[in-house]
N, C-alpha and C. Protein backbone atom coordinates (compact mmCIF):
# COMPACT_ATOMS: atom_id res chain seq x y z
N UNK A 1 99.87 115.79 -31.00
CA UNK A 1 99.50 114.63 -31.79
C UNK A 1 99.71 113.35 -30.99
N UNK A 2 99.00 113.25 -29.82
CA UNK A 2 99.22 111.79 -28.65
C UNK A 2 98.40 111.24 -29.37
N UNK A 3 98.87 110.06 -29.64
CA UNK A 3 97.48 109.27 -30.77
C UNK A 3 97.10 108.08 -29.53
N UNK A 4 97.67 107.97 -28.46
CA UNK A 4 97.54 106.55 -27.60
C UNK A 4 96.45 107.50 -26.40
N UNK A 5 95.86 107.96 -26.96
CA UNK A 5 94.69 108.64 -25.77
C UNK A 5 93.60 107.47 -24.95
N UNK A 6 93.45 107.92 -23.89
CA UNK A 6 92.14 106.58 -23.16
C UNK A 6 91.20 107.06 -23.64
N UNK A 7 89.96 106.04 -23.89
CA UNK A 7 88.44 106.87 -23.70
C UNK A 7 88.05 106.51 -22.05
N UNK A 8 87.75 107.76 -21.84
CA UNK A 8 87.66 108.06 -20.80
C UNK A 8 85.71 108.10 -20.31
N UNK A 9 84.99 107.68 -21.34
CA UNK A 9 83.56 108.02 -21.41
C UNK A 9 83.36 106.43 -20.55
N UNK A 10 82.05 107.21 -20.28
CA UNK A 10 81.37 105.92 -19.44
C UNK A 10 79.58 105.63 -19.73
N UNK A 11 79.25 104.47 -19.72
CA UNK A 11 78.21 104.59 -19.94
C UNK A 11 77.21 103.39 -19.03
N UNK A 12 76.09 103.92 -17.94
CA UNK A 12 75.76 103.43 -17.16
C UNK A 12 74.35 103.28 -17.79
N UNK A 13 73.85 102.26 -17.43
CA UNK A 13 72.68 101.23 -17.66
C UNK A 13 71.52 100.54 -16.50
N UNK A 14 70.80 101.16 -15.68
CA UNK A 14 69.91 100.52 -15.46
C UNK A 14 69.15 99.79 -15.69
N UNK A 15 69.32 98.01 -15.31
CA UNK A 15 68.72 96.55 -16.19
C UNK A 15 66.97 97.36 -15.85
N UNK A 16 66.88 97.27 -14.72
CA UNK A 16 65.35 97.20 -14.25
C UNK A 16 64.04 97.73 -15.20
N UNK A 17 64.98 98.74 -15.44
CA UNK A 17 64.25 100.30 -15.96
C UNK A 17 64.56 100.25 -17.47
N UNK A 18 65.70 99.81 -17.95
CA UNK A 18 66.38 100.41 -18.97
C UNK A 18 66.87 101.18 -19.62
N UNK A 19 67.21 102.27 -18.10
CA UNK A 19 67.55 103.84 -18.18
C UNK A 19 68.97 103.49 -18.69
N UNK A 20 69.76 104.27 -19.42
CA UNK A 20 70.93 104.38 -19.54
C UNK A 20 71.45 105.89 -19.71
N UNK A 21 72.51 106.24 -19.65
CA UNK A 21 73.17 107.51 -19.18
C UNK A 21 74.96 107.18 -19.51
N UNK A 22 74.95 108.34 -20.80
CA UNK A 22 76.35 108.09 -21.38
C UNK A 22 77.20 109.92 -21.15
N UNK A 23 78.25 109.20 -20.56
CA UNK A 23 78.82 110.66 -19.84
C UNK A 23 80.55 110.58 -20.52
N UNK A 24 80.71 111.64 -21.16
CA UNK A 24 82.20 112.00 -21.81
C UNK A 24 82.69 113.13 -21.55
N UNK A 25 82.28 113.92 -20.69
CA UNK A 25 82.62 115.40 -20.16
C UNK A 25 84.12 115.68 -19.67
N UNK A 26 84.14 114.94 -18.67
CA UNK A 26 85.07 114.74 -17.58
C UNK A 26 86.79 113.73 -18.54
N UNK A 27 87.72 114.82 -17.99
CA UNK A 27 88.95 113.38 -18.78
C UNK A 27 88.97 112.30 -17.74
N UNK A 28 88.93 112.56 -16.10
CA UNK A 28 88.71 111.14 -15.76
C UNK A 28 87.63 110.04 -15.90
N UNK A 29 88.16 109.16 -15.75
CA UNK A 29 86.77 107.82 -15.72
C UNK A 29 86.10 107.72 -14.73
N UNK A 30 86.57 107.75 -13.55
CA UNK A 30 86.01 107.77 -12.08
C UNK A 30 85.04 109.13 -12.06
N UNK A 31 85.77 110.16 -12.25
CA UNK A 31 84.79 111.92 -12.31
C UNK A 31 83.35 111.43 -13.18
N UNK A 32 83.71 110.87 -14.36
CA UNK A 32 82.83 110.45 -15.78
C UNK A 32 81.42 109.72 -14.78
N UNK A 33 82.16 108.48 -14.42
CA UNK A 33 81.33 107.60 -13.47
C UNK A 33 80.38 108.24 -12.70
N UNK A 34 80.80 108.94 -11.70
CA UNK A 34 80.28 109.67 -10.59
C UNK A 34 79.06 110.46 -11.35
N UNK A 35 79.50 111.33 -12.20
CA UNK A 35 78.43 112.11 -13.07
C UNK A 35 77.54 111.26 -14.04
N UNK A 36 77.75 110.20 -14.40
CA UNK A 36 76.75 109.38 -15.04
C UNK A 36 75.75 108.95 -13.81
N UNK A 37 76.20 108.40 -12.67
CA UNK A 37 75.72 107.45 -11.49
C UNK A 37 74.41 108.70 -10.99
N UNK A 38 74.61 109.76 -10.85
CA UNK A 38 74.06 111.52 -10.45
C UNK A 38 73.40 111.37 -10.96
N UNK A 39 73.59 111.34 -12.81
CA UNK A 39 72.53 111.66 -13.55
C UNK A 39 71.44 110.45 -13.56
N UNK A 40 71.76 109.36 -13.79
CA UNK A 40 70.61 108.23 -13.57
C UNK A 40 70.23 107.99 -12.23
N UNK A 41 70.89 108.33 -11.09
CA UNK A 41 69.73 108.65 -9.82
C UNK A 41 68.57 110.20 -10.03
N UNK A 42 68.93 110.83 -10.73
CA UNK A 42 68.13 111.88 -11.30
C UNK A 42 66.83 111.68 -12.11
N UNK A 43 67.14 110.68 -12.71
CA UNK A 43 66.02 110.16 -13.59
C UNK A 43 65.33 108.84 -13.08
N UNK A 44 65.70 108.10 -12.26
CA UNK A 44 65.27 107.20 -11.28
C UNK A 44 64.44 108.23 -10.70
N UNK A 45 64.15 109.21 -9.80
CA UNK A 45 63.86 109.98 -9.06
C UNK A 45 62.67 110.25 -9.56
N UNK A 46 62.61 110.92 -11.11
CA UNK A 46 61.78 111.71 -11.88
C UNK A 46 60.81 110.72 -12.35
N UNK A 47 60.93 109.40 -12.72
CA UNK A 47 60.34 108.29 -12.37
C UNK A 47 59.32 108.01 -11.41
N UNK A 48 60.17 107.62 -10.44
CA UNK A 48 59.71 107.43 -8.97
C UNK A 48 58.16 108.49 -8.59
N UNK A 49 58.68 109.59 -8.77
CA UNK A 49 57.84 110.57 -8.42
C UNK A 49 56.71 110.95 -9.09
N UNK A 50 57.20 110.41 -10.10
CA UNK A 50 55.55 110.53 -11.70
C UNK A 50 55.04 109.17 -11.18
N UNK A 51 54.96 107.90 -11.29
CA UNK A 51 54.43 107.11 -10.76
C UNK A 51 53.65 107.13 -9.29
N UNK A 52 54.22 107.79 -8.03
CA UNK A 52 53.98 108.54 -6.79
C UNK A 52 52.97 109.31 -7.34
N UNK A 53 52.86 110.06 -8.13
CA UNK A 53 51.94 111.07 -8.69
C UNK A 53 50.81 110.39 -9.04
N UNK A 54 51.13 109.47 -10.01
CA UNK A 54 50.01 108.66 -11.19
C UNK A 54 48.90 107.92 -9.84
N UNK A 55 49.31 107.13 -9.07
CA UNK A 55 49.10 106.41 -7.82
C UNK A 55 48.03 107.19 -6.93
N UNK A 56 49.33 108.47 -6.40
CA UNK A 56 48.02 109.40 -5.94
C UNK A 56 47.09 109.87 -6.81
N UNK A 57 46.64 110.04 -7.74
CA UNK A 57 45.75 110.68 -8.83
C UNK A 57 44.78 109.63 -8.52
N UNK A 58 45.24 108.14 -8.72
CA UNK A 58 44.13 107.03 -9.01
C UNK A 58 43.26 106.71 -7.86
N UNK A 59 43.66 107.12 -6.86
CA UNK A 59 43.23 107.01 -5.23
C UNK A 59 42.37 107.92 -5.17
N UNK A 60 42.64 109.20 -5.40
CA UNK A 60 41.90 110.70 -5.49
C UNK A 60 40.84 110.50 -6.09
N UNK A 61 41.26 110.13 -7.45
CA UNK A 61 39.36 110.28 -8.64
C UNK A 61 39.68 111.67 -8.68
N UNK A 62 38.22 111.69 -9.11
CA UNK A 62 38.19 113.17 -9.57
C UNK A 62 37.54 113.82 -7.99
N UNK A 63 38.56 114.57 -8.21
CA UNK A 63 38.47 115.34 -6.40
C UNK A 63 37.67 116.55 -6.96
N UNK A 64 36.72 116.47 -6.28
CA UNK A 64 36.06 118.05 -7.01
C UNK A 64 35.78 119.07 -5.26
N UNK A 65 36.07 120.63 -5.56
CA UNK A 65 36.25 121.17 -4.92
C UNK A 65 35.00 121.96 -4.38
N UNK A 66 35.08 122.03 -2.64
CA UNK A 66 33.52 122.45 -2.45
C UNK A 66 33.50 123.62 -2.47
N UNK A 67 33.77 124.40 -3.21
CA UNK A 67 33.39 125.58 -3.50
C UNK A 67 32.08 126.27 -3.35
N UNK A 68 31.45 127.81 -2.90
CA UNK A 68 30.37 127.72 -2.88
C UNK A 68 29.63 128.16 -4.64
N UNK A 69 28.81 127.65 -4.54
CA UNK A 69 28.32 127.67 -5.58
C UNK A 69 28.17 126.56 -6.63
N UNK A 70 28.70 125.20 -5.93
CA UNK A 70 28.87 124.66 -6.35
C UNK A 70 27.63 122.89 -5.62
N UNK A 71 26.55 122.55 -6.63
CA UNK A 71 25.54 122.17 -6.22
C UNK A 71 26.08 120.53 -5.94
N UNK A 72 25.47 119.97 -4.80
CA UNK A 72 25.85 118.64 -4.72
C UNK A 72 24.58 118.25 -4.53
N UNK A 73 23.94 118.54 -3.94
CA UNK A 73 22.23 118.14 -4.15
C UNK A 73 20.63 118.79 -4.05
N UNK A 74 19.90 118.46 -4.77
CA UNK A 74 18.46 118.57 -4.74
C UNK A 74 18.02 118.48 -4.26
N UNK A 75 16.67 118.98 -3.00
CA UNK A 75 15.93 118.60 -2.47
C UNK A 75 15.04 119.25 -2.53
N UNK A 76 13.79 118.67 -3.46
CA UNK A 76 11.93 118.98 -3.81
C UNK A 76 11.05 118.57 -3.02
N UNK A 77 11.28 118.99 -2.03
CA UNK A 77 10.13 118.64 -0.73
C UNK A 77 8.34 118.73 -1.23
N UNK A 78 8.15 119.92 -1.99
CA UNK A 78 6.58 120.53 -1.96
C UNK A 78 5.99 119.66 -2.91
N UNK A 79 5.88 119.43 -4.33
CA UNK A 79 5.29 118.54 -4.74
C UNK A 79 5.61 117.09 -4.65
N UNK A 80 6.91 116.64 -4.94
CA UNK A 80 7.30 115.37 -5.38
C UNK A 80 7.97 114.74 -4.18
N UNK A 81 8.44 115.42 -3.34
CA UNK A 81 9.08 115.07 -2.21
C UNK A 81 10.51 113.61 -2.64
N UNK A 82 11.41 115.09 -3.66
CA UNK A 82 12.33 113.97 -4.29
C UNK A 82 13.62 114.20 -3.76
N UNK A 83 14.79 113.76 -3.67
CA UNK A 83 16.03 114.17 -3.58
C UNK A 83 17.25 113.49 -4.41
N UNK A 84 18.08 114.25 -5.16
CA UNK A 84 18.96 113.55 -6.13
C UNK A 84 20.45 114.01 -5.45
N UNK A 85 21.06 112.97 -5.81
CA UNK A 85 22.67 113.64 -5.66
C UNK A 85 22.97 113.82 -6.68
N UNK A 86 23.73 115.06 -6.93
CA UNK A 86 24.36 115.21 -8.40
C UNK A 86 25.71 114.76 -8.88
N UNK A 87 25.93 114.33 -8.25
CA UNK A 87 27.77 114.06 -7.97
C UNK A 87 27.61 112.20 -8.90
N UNK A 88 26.52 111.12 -7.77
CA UNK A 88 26.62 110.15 -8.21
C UNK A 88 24.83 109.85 -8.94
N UNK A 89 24.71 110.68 -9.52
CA UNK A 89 23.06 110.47 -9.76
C UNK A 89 21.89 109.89 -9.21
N UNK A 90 21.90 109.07 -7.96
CA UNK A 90 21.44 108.69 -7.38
C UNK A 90 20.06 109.81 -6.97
N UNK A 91 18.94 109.11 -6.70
CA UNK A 91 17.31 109.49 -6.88
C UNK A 91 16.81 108.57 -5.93
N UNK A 92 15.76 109.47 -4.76
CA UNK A 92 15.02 108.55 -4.09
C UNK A 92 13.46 110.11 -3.83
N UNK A 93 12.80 108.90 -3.07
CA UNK A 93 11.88 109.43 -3.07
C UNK A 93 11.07 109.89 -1.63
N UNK A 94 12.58 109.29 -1.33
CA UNK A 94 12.05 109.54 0.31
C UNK A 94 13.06 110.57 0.77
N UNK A 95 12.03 112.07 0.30
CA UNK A 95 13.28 113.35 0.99
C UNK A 95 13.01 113.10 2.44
N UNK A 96 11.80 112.88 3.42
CA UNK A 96 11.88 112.87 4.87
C UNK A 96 12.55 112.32 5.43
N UNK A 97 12.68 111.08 4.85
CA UNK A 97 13.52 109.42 5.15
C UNK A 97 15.18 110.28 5.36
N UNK A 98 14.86 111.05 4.17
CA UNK A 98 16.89 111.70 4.16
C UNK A 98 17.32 112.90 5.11
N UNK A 99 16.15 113.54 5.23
CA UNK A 99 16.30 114.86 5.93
C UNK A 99 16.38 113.78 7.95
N UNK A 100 16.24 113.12 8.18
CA UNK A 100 15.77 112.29 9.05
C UNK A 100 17.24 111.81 9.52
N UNK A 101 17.99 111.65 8.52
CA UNK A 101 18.89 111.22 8.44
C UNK A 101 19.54 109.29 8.13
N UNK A 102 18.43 108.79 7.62
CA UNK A 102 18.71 108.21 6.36
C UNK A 102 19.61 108.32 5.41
N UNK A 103 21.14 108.30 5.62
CA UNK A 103 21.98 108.64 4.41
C UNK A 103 22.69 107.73 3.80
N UNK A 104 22.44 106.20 4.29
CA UNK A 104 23.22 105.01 4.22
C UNK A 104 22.81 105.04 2.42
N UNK A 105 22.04 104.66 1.73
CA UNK A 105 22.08 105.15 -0.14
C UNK A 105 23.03 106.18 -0.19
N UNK A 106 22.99 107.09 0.19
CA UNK A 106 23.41 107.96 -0.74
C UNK A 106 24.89 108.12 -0.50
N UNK A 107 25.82 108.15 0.67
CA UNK A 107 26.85 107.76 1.30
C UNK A 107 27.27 106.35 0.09
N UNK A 108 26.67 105.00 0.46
CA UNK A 108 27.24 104.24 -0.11
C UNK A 108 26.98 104.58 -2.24
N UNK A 109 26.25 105.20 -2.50
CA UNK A 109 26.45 105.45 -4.12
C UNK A 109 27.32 106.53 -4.26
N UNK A 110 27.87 107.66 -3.16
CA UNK A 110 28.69 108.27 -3.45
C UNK A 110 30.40 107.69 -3.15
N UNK A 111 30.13 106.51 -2.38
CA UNK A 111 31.81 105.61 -2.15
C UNK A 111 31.76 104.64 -3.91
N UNK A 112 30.71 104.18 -4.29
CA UNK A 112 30.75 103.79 -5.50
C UNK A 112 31.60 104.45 -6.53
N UNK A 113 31.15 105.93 -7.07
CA UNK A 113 31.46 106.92 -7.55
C UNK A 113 33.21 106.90 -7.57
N UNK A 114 33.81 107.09 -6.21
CA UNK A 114 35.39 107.12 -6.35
C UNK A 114 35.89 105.80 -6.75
N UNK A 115 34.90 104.60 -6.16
CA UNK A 115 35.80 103.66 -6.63
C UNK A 115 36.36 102.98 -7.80
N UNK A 116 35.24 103.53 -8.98
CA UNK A 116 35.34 103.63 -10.15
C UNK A 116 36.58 103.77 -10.51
């Protein structure tokens, strides 16, 4: 029956973030500390790294994979002499112009496309 007990809990607060982390495990304060300080570099981290994530995602776009079977463009030489990209919809009418190597359209409507 010690009724004059310490609280020994600690409770750490990141202003920036507004993470906070309340630790009562431990009877010391310093042990308490240490394991609060752990746990909110833990979640700083998990943070850090979802944002790192979110960042790379927004840079990427939609990354689509060249798989075979998988069509990126049209080319109707015999009647219409057309060519489309399917990726950024882009349409011209000059398949020779492209086969020629003419790709400055279609290059720059497919940098359009990611920058979205």
């Amino acid at each position: 029956q010690n009724v004059n007990k310490v609280e020994t809990g600690v409770r750490v607060v990141h202003k920036p973030t507004g993470l906070n982390v309340k630790v009562t495990k431990e009877r010391s304060q310093a042990a308490n500390k240490k394991l609060a300080l752990d746990k909110i570099k833990s979640k700083l981290l998990v943070l850090l790294e979802e944002a790192e994530k979110e960042r790379i995602e927004e840079i990427n776009g939609d990354v689509v994979e060249g798989t075979w079977g998988r069509q990126v463009r049209n080319y109707v030489l015999d009647p219409q002499e057309r060519v489309k990209d399917l990726r950024s919809g882009y349409e011209t009418g000059n398949a020779k112009g492209i086969l020629d190597g003419d790709l400055e359209d279609i290059v720059a409507s497919n940098v359009g496309v990611k920058m979205k």
